[in-house]
Protein backbone atom coordinates (compact mmCIF):
# COMPACT_ATOMS: atom_id res chain seq x y z
CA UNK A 1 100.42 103.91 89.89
CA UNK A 2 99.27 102.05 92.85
CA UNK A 3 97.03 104.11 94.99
CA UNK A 4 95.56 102.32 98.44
CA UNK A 5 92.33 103.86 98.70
CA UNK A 6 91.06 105.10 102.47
CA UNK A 7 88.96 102.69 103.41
CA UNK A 8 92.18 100.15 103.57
CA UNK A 9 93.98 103.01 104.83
CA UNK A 10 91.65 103.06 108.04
CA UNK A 11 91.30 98.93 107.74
CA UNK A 12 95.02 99.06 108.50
CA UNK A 13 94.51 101.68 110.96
CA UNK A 14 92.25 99.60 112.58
CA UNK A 15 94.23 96.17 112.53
CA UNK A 16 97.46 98.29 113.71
CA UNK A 17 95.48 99.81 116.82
CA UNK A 18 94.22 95.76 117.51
CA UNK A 19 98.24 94.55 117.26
CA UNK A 20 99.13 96.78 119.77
CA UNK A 21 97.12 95.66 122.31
CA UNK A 22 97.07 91.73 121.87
CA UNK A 23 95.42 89.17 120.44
CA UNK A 24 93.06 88.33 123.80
CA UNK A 25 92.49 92.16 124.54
CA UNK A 26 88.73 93.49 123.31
CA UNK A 27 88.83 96.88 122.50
CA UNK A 28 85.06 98.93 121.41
CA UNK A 29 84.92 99.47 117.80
CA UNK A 30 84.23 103.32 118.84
CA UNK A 31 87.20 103.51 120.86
CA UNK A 32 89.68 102.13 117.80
CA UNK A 33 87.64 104.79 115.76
CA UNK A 34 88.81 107.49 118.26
CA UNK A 35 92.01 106.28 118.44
CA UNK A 36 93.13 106.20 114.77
CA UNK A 37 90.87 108.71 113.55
CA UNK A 38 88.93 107.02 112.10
CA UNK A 39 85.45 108.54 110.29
CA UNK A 40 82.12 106.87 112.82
CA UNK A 41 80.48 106.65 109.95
CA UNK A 42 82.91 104.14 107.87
CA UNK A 43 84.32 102.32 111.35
CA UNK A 44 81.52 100.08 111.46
CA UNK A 45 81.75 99.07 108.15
CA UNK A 46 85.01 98.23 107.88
CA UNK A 47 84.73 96.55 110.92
CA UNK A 48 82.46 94.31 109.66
CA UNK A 49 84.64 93.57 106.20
CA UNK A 50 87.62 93.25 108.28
CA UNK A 51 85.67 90.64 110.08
CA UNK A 52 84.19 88.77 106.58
CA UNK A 53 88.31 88.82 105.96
CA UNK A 54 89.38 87.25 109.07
CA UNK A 55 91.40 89.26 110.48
CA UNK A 56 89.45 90.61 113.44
CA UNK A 57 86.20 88.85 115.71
CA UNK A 58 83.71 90.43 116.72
CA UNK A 59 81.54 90.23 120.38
CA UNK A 60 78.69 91.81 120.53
CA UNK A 61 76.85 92.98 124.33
CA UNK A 62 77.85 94.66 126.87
CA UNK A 63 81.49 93.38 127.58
CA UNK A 64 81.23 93.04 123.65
CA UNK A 65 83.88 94.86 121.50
CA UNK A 66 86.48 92.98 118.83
CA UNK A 67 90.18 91.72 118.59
CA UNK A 68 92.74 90.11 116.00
CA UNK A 69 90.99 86.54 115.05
CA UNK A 70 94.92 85.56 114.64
CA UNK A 71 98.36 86.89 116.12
CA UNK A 72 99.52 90.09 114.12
CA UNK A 73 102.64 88.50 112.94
CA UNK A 74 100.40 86.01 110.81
CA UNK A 75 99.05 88.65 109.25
CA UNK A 76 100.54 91.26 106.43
CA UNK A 77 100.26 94.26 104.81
CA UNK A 78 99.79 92.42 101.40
CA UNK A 79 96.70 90.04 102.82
CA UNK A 80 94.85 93.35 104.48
CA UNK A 81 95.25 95.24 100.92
CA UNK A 82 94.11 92.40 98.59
CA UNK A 83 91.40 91.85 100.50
CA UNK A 84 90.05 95.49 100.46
CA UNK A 85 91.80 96.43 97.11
CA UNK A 86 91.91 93.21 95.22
CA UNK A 87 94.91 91.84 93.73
CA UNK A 88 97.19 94.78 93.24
CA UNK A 89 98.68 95.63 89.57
CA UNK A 90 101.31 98.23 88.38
CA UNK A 91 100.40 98.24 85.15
CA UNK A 92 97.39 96.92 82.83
CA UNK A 93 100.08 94.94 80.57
CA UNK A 94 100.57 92.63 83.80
CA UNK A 95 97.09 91.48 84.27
CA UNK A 96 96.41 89.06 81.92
CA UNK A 97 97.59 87.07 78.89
CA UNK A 98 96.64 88.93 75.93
CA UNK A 99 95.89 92.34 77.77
CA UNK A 100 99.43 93.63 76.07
CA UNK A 101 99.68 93.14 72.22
CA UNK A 102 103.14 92.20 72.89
CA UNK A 103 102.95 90.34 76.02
CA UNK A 104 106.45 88.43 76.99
CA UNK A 105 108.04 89.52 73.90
CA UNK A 106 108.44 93.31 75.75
CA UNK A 107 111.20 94.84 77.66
CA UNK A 108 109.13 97.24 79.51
CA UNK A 109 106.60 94.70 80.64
CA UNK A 110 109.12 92.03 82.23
CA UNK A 111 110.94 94.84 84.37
CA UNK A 112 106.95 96.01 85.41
CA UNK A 113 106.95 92.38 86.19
CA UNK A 114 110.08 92.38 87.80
CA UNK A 115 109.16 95.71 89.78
CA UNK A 116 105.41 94.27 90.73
CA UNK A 117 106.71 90.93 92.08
CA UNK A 118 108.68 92.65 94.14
CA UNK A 119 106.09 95.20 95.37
CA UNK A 120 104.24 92.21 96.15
CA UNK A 121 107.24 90.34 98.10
CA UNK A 122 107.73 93.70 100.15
CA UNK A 123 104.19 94.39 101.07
CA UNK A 124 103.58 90.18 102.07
CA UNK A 125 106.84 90.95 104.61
CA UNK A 126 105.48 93.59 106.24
CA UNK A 127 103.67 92.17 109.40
CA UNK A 128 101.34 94.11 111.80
CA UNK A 129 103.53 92.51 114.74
CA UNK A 130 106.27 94.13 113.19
CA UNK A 131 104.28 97.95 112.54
CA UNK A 132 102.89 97.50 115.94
CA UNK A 133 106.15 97.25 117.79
CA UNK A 134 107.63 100.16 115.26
CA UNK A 135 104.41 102.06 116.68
CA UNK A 136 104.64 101.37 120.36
CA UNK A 137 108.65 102.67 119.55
CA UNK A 138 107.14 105.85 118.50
CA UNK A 139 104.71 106.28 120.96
CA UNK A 140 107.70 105.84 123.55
CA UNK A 141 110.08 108.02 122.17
CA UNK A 142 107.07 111.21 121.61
CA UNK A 143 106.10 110.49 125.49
CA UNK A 144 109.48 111.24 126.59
CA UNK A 145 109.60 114.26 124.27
CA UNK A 146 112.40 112.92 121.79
CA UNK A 147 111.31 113.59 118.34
CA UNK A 148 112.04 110.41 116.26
CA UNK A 149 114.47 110.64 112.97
């Protein structure tokens, strides 16, 4: 079974909290952590991974802080997961040639195939522009007191 762990659970977090403010806005690392609660003692270095990745730049100083390095519909659920997880498998028969004594020749293994490609194809159209407007949605709705169904 595919299981995200937590770190890319709060690297998500923390790329969700950035798409909802804008690609030119700086927001403090601390703030973010707040925000999406977010452990102080992993924030910084996920930061810092998230920034290795790409996805976010950092400023340090005063007027310091960090933002998306690209707009949040460029960037996907799938990217932010490989890059924390690796590449993402269903089952051990699907990683390799030869990892499955009966590789193409099994029934079971093409529909795992069939099931992780589109797994994959799911998670690569999921864009943080997209969960960021679904958030701001939900914020709206809960601040005029409708529940959301």
């Amino acid at each position: 079974m595919i299981r995200i762990n937590r770190q890319t659970d709060y690297a998500v977090r923390v790329i969700l909290a950035l798409s909802k403010r804008g690609l030119e806005e700086r927001t403090s690392t601390s703030e973010i952590q707040r925000e999406m609660l977010i452990p102080p003692a992993l924030a910084q270095r996920i930061v810092a991974e998230l920034a290795r990745g790409g996805f976010v730049q950092t400023f340090p100083g005063r007027d310091g802080g960090l933002s998306l390095s690209r707009p949040s519909n460029e960037i996907n659920l799938r990217q932010v997961v490989e890059h924390f997880e690796g590449k993402l498998f269903i089952s051990d028969c699907l990683i390799g040639k030869g990892e499955c004594p009966f590789d193409n020749n099994c029934p079971v293994r093409c529909r795992w195939a069939r099931l992780q490609a589109t797994v994959m194809q799911e998670l690569e159209q999921i864009t943080f522009d997209d969960l960021a407007q679904e958030a701001l949605s939900i914020e709206g709705l809960a601040s005029l007191g409708i529940a959301r169904l």
